[in-house]
N, C-alpha and C. Protein backbone atom coordinates (compact mmCIF):
# COMPACT_ATOMS: atom_id res chain seq x y z
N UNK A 1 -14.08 19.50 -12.96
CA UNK A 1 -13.11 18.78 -13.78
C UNK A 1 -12.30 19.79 -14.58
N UNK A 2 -10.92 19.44 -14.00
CA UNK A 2 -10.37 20.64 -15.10
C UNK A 2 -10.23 19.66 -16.95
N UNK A 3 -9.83 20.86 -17.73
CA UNK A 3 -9.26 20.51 -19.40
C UNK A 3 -8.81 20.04 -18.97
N UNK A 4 -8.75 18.57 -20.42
CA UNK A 4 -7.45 18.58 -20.38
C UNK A 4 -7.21 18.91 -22.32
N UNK A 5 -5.46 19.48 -21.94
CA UNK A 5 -5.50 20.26 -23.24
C UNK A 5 -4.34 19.31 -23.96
N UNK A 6 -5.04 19.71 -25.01
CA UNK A 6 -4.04 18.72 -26.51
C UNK A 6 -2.48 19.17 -25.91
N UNK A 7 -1.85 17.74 -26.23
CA UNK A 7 0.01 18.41 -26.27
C UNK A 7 0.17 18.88 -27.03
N UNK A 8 -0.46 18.58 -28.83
CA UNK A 8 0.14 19.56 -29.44
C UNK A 8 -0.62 20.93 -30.16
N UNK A 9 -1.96 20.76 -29.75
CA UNK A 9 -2.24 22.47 -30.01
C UNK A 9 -2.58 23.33 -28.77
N UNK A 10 -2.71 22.66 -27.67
CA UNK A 10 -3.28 23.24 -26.24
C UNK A 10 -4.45 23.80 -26.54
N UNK A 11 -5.59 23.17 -26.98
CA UNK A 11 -6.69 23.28 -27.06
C UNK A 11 -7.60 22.01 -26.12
N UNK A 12 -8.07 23.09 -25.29
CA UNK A 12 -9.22 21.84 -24.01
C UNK A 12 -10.14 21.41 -24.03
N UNK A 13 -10.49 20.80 -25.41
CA UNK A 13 -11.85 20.49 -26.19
C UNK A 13 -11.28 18.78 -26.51
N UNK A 14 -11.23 17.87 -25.77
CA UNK A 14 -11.13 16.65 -26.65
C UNK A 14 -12.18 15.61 -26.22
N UNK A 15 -12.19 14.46 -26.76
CA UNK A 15 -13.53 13.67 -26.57
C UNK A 15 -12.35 12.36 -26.38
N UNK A 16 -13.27 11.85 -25.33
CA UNK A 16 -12.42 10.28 -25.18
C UNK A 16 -12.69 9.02 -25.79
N UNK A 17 -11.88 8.44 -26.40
CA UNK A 17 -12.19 7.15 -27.60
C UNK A 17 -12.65 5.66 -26.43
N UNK A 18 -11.53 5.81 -26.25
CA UNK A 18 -11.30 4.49 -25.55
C UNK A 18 -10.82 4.75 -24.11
N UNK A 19 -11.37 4.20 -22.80
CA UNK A 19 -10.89 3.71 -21.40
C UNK A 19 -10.31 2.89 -21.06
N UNK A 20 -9.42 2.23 -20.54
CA UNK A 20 -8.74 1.01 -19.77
C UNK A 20 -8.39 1.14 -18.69
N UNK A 21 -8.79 0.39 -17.42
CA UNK A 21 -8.08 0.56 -15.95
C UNK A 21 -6.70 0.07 -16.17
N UNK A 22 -5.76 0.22 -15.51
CA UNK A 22 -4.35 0.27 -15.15
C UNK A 22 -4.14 -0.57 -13.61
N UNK A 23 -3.08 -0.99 -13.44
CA UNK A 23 -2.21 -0.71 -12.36
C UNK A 23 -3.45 -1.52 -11.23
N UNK A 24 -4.09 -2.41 -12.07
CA UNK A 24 -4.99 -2.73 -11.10
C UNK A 24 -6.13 -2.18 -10.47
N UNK A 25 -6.46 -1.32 -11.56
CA UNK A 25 -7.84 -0.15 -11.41
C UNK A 25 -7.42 0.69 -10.34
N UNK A 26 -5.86 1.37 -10.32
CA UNK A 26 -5.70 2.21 -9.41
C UNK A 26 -5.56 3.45 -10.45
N UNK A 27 -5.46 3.15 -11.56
CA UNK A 27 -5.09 3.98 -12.93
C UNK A 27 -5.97 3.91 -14.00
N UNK A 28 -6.33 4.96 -14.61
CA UNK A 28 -7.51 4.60 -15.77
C UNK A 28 -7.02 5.62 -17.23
N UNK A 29 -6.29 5.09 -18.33
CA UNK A 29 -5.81 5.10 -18.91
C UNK A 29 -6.85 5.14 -20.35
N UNK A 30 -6.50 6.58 -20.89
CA UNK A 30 -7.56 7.15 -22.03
C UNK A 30 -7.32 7.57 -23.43
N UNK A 31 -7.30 7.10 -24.30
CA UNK A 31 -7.11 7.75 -25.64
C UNK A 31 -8.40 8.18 -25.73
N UNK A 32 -7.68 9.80 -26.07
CA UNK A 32 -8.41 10.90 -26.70
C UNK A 32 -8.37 11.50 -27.90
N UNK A 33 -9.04 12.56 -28.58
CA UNK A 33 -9.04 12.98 -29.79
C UNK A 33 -9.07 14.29 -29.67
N UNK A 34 -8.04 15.10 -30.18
CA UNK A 34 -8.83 16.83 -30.01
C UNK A 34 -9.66 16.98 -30.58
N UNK A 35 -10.17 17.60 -30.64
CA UNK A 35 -11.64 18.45 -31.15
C UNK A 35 -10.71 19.46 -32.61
N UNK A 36 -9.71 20.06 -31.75
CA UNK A 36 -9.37 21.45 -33.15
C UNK A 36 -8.66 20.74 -33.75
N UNK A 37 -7.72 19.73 -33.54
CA UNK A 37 -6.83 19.17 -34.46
C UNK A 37 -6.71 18.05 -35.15
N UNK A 38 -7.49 17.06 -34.37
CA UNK A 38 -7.66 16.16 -34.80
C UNK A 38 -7.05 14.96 -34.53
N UNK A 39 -5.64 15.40 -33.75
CA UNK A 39 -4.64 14.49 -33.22
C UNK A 39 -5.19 13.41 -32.09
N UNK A 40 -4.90 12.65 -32.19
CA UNK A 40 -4.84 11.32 -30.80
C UNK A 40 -4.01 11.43 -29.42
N UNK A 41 -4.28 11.53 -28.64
CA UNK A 41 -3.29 11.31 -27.30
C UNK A 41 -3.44 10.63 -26.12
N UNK A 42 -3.02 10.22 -25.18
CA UNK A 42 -3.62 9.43 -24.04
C UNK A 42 -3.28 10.34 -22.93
N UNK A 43 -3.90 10.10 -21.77
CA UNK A 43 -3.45 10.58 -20.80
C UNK A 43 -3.85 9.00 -19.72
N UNK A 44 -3.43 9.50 -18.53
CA UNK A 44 -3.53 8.46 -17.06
C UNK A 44 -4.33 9.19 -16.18
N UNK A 45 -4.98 8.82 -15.61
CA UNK A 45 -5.76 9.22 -14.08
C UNK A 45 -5.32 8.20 -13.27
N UNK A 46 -5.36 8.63 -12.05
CA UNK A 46 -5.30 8.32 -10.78
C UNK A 46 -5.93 8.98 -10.13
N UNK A 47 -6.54 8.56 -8.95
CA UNK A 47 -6.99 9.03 -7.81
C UNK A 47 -6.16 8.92 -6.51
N UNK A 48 -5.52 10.04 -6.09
CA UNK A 48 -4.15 10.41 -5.12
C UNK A 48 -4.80 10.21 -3.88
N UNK A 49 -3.71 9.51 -3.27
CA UNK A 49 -4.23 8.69 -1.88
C UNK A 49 -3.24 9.85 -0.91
N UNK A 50 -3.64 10.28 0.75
CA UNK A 50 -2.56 11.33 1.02
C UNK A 50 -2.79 10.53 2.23
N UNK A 51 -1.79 10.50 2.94
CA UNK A 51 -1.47 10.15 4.56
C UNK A 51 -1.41 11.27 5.29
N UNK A 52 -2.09 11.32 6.23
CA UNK A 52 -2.00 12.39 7.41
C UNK A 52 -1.33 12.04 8.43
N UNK A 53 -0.39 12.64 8.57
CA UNK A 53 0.62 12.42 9.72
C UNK A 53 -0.33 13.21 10.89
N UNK A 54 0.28 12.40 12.77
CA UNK A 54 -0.23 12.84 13.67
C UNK A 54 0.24 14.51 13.77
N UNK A 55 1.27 14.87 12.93
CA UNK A 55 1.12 16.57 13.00
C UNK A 55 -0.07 17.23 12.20
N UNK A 56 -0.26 16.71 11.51
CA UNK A 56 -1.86 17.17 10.67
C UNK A 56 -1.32 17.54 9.09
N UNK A 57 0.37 17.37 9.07
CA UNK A 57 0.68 17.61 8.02
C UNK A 57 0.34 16.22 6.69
N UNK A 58 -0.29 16.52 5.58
CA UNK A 58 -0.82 15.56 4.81
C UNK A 58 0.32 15.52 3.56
N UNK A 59 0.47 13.86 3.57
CA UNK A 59 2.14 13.77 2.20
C UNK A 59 1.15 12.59 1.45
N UNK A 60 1.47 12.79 -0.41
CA UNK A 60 1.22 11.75 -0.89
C UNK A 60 0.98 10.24 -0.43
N UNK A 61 0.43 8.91 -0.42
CA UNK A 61 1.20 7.57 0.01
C UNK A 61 2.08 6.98 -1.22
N UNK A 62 3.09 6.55 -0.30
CA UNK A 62 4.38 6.06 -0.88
C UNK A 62 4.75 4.65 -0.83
N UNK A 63 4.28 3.95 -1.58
CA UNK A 63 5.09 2.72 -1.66
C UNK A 63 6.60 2.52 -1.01
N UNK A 64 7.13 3.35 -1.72
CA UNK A 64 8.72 3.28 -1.59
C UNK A 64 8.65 3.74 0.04
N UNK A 65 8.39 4.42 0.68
CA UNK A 65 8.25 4.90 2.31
C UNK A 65 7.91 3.37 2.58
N UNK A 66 6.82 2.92 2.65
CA UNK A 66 6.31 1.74 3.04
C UNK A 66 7.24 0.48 3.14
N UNK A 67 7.61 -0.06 2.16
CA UNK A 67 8.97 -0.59 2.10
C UNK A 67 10.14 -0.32 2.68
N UNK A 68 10.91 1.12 2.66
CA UNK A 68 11.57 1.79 3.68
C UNK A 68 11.16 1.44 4.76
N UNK A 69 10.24 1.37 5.52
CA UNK A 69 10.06 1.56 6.92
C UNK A 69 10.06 -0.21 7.46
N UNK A 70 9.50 -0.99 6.53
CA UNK A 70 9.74 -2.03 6.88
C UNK A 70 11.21 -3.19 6.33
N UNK A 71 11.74 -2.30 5.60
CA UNK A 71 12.74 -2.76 5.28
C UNK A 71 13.72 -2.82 6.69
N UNK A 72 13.80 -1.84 7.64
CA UNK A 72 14.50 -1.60 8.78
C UNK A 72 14.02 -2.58 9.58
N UNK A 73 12.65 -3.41 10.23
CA UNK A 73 12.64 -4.15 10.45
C UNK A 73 12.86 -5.55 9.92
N UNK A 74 13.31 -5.68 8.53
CA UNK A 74 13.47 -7.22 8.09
C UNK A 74 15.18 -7.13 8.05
N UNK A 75 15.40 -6.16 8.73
CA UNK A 75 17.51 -6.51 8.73
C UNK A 75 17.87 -7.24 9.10
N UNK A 76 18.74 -8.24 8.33
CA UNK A 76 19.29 -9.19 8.72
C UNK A 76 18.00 -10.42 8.58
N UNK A 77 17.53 -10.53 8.19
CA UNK A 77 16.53 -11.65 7.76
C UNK A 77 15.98 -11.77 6.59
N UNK A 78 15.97 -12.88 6.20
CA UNK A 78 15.96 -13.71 4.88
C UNK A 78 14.69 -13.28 4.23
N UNK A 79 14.32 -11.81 4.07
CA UNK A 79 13.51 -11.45 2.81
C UNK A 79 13.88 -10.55 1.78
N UNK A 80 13.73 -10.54 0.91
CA UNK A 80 14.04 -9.84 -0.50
C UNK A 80 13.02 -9.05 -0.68
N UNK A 81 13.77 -7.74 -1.88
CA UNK A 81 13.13 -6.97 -2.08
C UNK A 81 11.81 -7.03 -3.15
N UNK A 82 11.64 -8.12 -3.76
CA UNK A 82 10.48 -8.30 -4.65
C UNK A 82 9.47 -8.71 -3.34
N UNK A 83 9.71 -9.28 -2.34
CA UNK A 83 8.83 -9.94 -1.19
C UNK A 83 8.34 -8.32 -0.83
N UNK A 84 9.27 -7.24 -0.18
CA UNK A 84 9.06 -5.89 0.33
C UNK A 84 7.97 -4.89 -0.79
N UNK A 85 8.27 -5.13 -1.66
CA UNK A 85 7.35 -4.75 -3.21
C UNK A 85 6.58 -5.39 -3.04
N UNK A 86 6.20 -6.68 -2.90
CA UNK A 86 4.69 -7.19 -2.50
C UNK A 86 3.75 -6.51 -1.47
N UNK A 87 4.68 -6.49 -0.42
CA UNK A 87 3.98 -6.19 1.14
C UNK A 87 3.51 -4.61 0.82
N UNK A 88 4.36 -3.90 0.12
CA UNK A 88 4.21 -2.29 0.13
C UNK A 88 2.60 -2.51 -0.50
N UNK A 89 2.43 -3.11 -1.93
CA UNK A 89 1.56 -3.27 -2.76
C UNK A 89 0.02 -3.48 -1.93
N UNK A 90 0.86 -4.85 -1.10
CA UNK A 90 -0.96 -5.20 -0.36
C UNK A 90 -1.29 -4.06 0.46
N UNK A 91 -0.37 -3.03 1.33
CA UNK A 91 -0.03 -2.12 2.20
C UNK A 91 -1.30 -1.11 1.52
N UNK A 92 -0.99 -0.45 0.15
CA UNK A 92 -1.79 0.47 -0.36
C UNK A 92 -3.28 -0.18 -1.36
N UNK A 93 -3.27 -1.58 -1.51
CA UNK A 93 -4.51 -1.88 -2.06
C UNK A 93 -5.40 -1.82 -0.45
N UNK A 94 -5.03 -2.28 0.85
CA UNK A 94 -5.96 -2.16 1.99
C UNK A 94 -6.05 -0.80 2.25
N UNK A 95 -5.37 -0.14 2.27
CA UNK A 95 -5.34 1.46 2.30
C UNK A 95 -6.37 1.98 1.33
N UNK A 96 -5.99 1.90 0.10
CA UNK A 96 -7.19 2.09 -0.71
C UNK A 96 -8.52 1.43 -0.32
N UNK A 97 -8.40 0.35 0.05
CA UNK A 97 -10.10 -0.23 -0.07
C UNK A 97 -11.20 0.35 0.88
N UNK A 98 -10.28 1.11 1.71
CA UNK A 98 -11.30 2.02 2.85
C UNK A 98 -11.93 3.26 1.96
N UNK A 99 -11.52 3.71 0.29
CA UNK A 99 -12.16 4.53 0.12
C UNK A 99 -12.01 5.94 0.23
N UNK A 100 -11.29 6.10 1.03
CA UNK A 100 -10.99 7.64 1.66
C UNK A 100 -9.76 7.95 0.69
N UNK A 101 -9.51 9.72 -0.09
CA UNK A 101 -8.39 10.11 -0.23
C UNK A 101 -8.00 10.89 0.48
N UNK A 102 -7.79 10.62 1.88
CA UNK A 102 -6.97 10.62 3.08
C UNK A 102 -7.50 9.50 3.92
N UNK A 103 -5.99 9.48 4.63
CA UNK A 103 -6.01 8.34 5.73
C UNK A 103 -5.10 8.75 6.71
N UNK A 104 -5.83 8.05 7.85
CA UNK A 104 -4.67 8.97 8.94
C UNK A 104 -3.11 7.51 9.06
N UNK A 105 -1.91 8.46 9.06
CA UNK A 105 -0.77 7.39 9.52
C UNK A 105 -1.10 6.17 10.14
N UNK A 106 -1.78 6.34 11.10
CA UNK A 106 -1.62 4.97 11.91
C UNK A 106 -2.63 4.11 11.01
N UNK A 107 -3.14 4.46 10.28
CA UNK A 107 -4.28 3.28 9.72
C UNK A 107 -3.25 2.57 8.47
N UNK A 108 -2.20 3.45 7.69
CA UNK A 108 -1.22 2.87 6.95
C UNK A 108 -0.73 1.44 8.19
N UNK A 109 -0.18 2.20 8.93
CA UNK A 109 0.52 0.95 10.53
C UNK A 109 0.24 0.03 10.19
N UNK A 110 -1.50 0.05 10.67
CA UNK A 110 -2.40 -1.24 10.91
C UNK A 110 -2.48 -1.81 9.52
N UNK A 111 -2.14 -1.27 8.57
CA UNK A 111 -2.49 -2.08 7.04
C UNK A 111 -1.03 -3.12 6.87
N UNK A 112 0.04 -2.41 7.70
CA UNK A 112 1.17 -2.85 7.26
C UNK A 112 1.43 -4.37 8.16
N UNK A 113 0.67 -4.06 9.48
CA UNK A 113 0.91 -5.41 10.20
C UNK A 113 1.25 -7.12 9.77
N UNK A 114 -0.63 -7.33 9.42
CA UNK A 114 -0.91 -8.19 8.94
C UNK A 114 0.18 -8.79 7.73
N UNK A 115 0.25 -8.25 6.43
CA UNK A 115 1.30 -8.73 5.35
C UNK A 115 2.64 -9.26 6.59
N UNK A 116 3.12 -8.07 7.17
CA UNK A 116 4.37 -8.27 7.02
C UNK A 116 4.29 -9.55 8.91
N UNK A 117 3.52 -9.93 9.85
CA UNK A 117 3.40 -11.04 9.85
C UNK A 117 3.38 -12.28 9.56
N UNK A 118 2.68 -11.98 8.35
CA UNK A 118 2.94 -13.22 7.08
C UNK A 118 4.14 -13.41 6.84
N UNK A 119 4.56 -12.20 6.58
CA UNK A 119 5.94 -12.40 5.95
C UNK A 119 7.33 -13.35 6.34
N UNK A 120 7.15 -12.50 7.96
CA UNK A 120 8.65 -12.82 9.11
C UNK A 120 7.93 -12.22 10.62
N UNK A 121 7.85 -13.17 11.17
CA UNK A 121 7.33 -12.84 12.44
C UNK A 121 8.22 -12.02 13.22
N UNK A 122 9.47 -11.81 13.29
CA UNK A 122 11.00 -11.51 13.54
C UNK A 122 10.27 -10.17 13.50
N UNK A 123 10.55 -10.07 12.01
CA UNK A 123 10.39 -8.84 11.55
C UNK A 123 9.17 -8.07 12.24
N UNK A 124 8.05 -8.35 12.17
CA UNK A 124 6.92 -8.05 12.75
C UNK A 124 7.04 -7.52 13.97
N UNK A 125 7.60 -8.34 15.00
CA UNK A 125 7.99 -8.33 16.09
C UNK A 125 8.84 -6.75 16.20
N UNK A 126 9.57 -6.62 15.50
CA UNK A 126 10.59 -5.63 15.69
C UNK A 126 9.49 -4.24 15.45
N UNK A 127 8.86 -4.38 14.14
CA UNK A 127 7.83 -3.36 13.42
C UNK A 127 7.02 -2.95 14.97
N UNK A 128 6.30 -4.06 15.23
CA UNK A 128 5.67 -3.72 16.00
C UNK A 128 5.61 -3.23 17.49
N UNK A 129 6.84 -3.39 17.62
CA UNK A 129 7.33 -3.09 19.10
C UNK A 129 7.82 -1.64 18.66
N UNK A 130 7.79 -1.36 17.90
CA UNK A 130 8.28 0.33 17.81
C UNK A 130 7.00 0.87 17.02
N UNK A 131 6.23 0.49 16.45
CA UNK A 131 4.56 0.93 16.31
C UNK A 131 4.04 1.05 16.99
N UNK A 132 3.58 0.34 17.91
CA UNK A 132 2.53 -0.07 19.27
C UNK A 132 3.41 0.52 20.50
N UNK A 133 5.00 0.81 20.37
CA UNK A 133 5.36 1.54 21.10
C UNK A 133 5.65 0.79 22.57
N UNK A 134 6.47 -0.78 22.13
CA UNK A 134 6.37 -1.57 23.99
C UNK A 134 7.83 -0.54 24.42
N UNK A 135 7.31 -0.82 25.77
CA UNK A 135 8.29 -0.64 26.56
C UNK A 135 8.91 -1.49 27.60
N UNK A 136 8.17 -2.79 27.76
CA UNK A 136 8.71 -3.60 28.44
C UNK A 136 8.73 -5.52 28.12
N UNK A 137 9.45 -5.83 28.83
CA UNK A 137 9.82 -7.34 28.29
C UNK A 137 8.35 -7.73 28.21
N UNK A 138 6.88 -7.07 29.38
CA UNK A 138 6.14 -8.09 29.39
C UNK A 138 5.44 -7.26 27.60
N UNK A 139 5.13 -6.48 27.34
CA UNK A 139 4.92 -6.46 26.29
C UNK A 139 5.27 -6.88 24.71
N UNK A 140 6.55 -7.73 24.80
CA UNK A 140 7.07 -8.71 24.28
C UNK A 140 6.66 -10.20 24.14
N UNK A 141 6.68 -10.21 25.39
CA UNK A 141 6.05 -11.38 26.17
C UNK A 141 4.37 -11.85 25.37
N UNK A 142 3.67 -10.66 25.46
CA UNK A 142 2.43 -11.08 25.21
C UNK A 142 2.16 -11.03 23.89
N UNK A 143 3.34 -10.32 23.13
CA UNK A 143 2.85 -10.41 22.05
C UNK A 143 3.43 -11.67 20.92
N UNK A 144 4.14 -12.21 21.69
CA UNK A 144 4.97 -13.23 21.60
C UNK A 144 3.46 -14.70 21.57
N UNK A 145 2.94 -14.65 22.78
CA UNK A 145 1.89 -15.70 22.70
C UNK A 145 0.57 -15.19 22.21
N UNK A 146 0.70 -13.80 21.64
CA UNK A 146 -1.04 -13.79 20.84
C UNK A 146 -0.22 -15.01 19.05
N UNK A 147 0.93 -14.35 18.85
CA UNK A 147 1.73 -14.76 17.39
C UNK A 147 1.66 -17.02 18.08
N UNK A 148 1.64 -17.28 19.13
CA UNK A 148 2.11 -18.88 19.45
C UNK A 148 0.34 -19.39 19.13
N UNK A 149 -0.47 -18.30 19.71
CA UNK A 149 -1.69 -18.70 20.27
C UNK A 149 -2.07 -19.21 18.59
N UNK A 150 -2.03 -17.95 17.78
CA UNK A 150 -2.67 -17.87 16.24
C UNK A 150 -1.89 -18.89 15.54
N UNK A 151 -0.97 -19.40 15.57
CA UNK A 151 -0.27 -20.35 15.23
C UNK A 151 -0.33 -21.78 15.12
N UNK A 152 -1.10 -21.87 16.59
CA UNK A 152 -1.36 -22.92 17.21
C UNK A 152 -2.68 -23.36 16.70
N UNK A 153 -3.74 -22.20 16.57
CA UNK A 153 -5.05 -22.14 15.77
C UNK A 153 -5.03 -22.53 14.62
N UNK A 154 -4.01 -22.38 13.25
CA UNK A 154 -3.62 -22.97 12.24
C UNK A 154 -3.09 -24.14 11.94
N UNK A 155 -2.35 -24.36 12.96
CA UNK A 155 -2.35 -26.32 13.24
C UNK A 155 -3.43 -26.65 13.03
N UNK A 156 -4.26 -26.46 13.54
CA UNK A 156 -5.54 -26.93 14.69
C UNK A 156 -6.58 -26.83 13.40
N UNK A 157 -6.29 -25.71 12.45
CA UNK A 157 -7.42 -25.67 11.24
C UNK A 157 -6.81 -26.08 10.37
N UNK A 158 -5.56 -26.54 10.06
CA UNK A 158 -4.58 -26.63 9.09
C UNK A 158 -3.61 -27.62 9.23
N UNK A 159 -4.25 -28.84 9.70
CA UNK A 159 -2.57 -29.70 10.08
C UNK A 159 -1.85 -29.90 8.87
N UNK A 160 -0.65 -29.97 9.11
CA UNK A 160 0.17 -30.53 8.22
C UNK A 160 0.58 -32.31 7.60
N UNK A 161 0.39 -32.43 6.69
CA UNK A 161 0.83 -33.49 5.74
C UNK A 161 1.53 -34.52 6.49
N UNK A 162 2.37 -34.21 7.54
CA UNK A 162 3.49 -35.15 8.17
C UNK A 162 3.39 -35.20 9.65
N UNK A 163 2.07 -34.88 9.84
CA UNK A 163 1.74 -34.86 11.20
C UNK A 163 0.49 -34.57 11.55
């Protein structure tokens, strides 16, 4: 554990008063006391989540990326950016819940699916055909009736009110 040192005497001796999680216990938020001075200060923790790209090169995770990337698939379709701020959000609480501070890229992918299914199937559709990488109509095709099949299963557990 490194100091941490007073802002205003830079002395690395302080004792912590009080804890609070943050941000949804992704943040843990501390008033402290120096030791030499006597002053009060807070600081934030986090625990830094890193994505490993298939080059092996490792980058912070980014909300804002996350959103970016699916923002390109919801073009031209009726979702907003507080909806994209949601999806990013659930994106890195499943990311987080595996535990690991690293994760490889494609496991971000697979976190991103699910939400943004929910979201706009359209969209999904588009995400996922350049994730999963189709190359042909029939891979369209099938992924077209796993989305009719699961659909059809929610009728089936879920009818609706007017029918």
């Amino acid at each position: 554990m490194t100091d941490v040192r007073c802002p205003f005497c830079r002395d690395g001796d302080s004792r912590v008063i009080d804890s609070r999680d943050g941000d949804e216990g992704v943040v843990i938020r501390r008033r402290r006391e120096c030791q030499a001075c006597g002053r009060r200060f807070s600081t934030v923790e986090s625990v830094s989540l890193h994505v490993v790209k298939r080059s092996g090169v490792s980058e912070p995770f980014s909300r804002t990326k996350v959103a970016a990337g699916v923002r390109k698939a919801c073009q031209g379709r009726p979702v907003d950016e507080d909806a994209l701020a949601r999806l990013a959000q659930q994106v890195e609480e499943a990311v987080r819940a595996g535990g690991g501070a690293e994760v490889p890229a494609h496991e971000v992918g697979l976190a991103i699916l699910g939400p943004l299914r929910a979201l706009d199937e359209v969209a999904y559709l588009r995400f996922a055909s350049v994730y999963r990488g189709f190359d042909s109509l029939a891979d369209f095709e099938h992924e077209i009736s796993l989305l009719r099949h699961e659909r059809d299963d929610e009728l089936v557990e879920h009818p609706r009110p007017d029918g």
